[in-house]
Protein backbone atom coordinates (compact mmCIF):
# COMPACT_ATOMS: atom_id res chain seq x y z
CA UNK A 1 36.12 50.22 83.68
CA UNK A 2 32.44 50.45 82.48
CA UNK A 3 33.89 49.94 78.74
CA UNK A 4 35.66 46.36 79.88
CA UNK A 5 32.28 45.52 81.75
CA UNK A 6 30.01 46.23 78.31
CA UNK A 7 32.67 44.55 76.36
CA UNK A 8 32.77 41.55 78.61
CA UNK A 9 28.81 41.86 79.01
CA UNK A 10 28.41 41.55 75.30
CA UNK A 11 31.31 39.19 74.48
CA UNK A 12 29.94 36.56 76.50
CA UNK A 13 26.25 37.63 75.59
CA UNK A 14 27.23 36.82 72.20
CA UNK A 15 28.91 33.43 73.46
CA UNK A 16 26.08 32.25 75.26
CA UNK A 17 23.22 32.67 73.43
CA UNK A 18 23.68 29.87 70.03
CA UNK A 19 22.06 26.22 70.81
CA UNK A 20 24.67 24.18 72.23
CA UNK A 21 24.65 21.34 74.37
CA UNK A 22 24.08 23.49 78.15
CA UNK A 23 21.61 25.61 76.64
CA UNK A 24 19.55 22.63 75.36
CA UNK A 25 20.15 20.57 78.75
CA UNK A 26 18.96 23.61 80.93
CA UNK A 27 16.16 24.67 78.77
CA UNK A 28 14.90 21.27 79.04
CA UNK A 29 15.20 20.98 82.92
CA UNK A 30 13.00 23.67 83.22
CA UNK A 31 10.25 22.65 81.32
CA UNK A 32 10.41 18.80 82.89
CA UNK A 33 10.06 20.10 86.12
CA UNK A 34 6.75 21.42 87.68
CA UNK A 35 8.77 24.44 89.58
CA UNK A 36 11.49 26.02 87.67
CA UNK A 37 13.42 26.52 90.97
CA UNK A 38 14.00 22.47 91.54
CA UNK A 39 16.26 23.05 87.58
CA UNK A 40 18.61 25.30 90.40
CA UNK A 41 21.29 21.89 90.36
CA UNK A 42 21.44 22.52 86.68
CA UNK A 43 21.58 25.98 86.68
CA UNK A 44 23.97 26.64 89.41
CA UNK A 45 26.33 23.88 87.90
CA UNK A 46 26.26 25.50 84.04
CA UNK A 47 27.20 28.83 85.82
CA UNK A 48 29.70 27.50 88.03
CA UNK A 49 32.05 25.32 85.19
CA UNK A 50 31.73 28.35 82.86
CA UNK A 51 32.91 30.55 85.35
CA UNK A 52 35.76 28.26 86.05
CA UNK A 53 36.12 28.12 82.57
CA UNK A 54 36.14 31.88 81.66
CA UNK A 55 38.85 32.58 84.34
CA UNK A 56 41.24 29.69 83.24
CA UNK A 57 40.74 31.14 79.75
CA UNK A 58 41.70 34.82 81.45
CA UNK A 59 44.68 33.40 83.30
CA UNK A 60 45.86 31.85 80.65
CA UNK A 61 45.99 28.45 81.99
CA UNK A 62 43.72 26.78 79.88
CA UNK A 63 45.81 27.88 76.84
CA UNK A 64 49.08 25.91 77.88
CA UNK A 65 46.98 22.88 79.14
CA UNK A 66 45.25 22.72 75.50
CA UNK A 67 48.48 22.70 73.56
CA UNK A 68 49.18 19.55 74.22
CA UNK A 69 47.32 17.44 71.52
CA UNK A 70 46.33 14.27 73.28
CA UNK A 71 44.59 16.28 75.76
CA UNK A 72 42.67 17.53 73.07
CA UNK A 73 41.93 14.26 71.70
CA UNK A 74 40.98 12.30 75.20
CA UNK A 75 38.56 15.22 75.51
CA UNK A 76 37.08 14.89 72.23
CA UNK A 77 36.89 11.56 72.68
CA UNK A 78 35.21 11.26 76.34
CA UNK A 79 32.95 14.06 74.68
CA UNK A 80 31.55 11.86 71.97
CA UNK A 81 30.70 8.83 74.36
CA UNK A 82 29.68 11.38 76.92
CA UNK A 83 26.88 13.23 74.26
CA UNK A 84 26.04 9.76 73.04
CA UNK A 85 24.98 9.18 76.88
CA UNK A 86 22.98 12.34 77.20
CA UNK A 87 20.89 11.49 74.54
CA UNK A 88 20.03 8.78 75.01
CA UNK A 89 19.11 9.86 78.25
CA UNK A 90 16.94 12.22 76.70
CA UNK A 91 15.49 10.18 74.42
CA UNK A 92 14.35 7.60 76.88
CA UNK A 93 12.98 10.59 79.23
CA UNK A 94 10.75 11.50 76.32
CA UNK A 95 8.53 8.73 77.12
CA UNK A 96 7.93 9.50 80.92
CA UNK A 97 6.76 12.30 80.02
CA UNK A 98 3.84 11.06 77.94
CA UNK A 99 1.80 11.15 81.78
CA UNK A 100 1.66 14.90 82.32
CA UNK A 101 0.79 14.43 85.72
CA UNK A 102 4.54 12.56 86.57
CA UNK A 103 7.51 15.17 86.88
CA UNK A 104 10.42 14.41 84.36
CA UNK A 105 13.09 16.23 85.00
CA UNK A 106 16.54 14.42 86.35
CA UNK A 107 17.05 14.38 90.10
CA UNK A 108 20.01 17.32 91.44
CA UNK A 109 22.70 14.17 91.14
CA UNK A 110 22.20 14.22 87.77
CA UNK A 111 21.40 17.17 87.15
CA UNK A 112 24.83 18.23 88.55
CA UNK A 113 26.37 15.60 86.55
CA UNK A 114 24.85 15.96 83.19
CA UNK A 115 25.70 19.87 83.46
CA UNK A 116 29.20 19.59 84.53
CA UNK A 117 29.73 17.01 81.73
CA UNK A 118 28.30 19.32 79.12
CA UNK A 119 30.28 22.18 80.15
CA UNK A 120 33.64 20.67 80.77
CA UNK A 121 33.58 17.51 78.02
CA UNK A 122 32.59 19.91 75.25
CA UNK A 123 35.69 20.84 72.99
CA UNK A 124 34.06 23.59 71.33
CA UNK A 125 32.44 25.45 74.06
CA UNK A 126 36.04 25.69 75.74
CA UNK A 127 38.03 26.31 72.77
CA UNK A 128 35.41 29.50 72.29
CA UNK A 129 36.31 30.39 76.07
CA UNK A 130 39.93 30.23 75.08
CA UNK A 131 39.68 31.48 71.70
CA UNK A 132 37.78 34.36 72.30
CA UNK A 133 37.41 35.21 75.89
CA UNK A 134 40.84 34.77 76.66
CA UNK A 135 42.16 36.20 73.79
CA UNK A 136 40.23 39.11 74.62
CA UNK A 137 41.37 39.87 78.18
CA UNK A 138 44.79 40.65 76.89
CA UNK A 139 43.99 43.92 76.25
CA UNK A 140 42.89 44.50 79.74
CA UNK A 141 45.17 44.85 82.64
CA UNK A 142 44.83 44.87 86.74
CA UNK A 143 41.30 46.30 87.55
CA UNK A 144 39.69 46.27 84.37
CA UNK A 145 40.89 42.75 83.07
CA UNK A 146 38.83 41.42 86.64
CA UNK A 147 35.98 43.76 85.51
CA UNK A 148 35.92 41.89 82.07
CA UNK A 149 35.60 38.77 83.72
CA UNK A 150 33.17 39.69 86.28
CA UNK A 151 31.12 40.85 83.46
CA UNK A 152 31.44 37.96 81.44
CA UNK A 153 30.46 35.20 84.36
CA UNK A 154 27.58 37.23 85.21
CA UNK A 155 26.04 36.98 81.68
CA UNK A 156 26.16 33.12 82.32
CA UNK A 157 24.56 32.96 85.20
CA UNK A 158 21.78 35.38 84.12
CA UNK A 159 21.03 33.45 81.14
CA UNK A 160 21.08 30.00 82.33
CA UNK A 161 18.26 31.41 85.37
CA UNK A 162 16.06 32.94 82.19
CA UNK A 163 16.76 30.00 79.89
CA UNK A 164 14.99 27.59 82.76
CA UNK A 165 12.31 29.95 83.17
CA UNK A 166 12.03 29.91 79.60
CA UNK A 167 11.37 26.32 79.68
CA UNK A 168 8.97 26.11 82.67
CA UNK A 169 6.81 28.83 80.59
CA UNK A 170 6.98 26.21 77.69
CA UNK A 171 6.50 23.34 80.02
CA UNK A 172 2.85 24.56 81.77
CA UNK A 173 1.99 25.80 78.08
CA UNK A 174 2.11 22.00 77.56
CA UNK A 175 -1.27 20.43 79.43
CA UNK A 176 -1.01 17.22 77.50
CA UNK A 177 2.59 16.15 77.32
CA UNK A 178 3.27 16.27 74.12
CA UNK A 179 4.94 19.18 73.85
CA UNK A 180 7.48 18.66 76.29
CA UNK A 181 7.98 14.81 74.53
CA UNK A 182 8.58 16.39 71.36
CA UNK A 183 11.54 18.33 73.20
CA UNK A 184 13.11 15.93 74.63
CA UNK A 185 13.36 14.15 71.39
CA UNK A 186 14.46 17.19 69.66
CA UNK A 187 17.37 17.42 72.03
CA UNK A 188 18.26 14.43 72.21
CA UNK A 189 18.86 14.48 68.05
CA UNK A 190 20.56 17.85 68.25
CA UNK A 191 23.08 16.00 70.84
CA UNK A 192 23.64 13.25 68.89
CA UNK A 193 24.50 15.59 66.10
CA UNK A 194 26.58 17.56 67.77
CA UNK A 195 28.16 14.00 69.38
CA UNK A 196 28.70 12.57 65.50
CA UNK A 197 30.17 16.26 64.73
CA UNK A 198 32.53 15.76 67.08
CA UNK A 199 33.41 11.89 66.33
CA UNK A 200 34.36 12.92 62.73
CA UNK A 201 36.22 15.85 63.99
CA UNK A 202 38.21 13.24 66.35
CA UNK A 203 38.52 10.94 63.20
CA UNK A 204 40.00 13.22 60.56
């Protein structure tokens, strides 16, 4: 039992941590807003659609639905419009925050949105779920397979809480503005190149 929990503890720890599209949107939520607790909409969403995630990937569901290929090219394709969007988004946020008296971050609707559209319209964070998650599980049964999982969904919600803290630290670091400006920008190039990644992945 306590070998499946540090296995899925680490697994996922492993998982989480690279840049990636919900990293860089949660991250930036909590250095936009003024109290890292109003980035919960994010947070709470991230956690919740890769916990969904993770246990499709354990029960094997999300395996059969992937293996048909025009599933996996609508999602591509809704993925690249979809990244397009965020940064965009991003980019044009950038300039609000030029007045560091005016809070930035996106209201909870869109908060919730943007998250659960990260999480669930990005190919490559579910075919990791799949890939290595799930293929993981298999060599856990009853007990310590639900262990594995347990393990693994609570390293997501544990990092997306820190990663928002993380950026509310950055954010009152920033008296001017600039700084979080800069980020937004940053992020919103990282998205698009992670959106043209994708569109030539979808191409070829």
């Amino acid at each position: 039992m306590i070998q499946a929990f540090i296995h899925g503890f680490l697994l996922a720890f492993g998982l989480v941590m690279p840049l990636g599209i919900q990293n860089v949107f949660v991250f930036n939520q909590g250095a936009a807003h003024k109290n890292w607790l109003r980035a919960i909409p994010a947070i709470a969403t991230a956690s919740v659609c890769d916990g969904a995630l993770i246990l499709l990937a354990v029960t094997g569901v999300s395996l059969i639905v992937l293996q048909f290929a025009w599933l996996k090219t609508l999602l591509y394709g809704f993925g690249f419009f979809f990244l397009i969007f965020i940064g965009y988004s991003l980019w044009k946020s950038a300039a609000e925050t030029s007045s560091p008296e005016k809070e930035a971050g996106f209201s909870p609707r869109r908060q919730i949105l943007f998250a659960a559209s990260a999480s669930l319209l990005n190919p490559h964070a579910i075919l990791d779920t799949i890939g290595v998650i799930g293929t993981s599980s298999l060599g856990y049964e009853g007990r310590e397979k639900w262990v594995f999982t347990a393990a693994c969904i609570l390293v997501s919600c544990i990092w997306f809480i820190l990663l928002a803290a993380a950026g509310r630290l950055t954010g009152s670091l920033d008296r001017s503005g600039h700084l979080l400006t800069r980020l937004n920008q940053a992020s919103a190039l990282l998205i698009w190149g992670i959106a043209l990644y994708m569109g030539w992945q979808l191409v070829n």
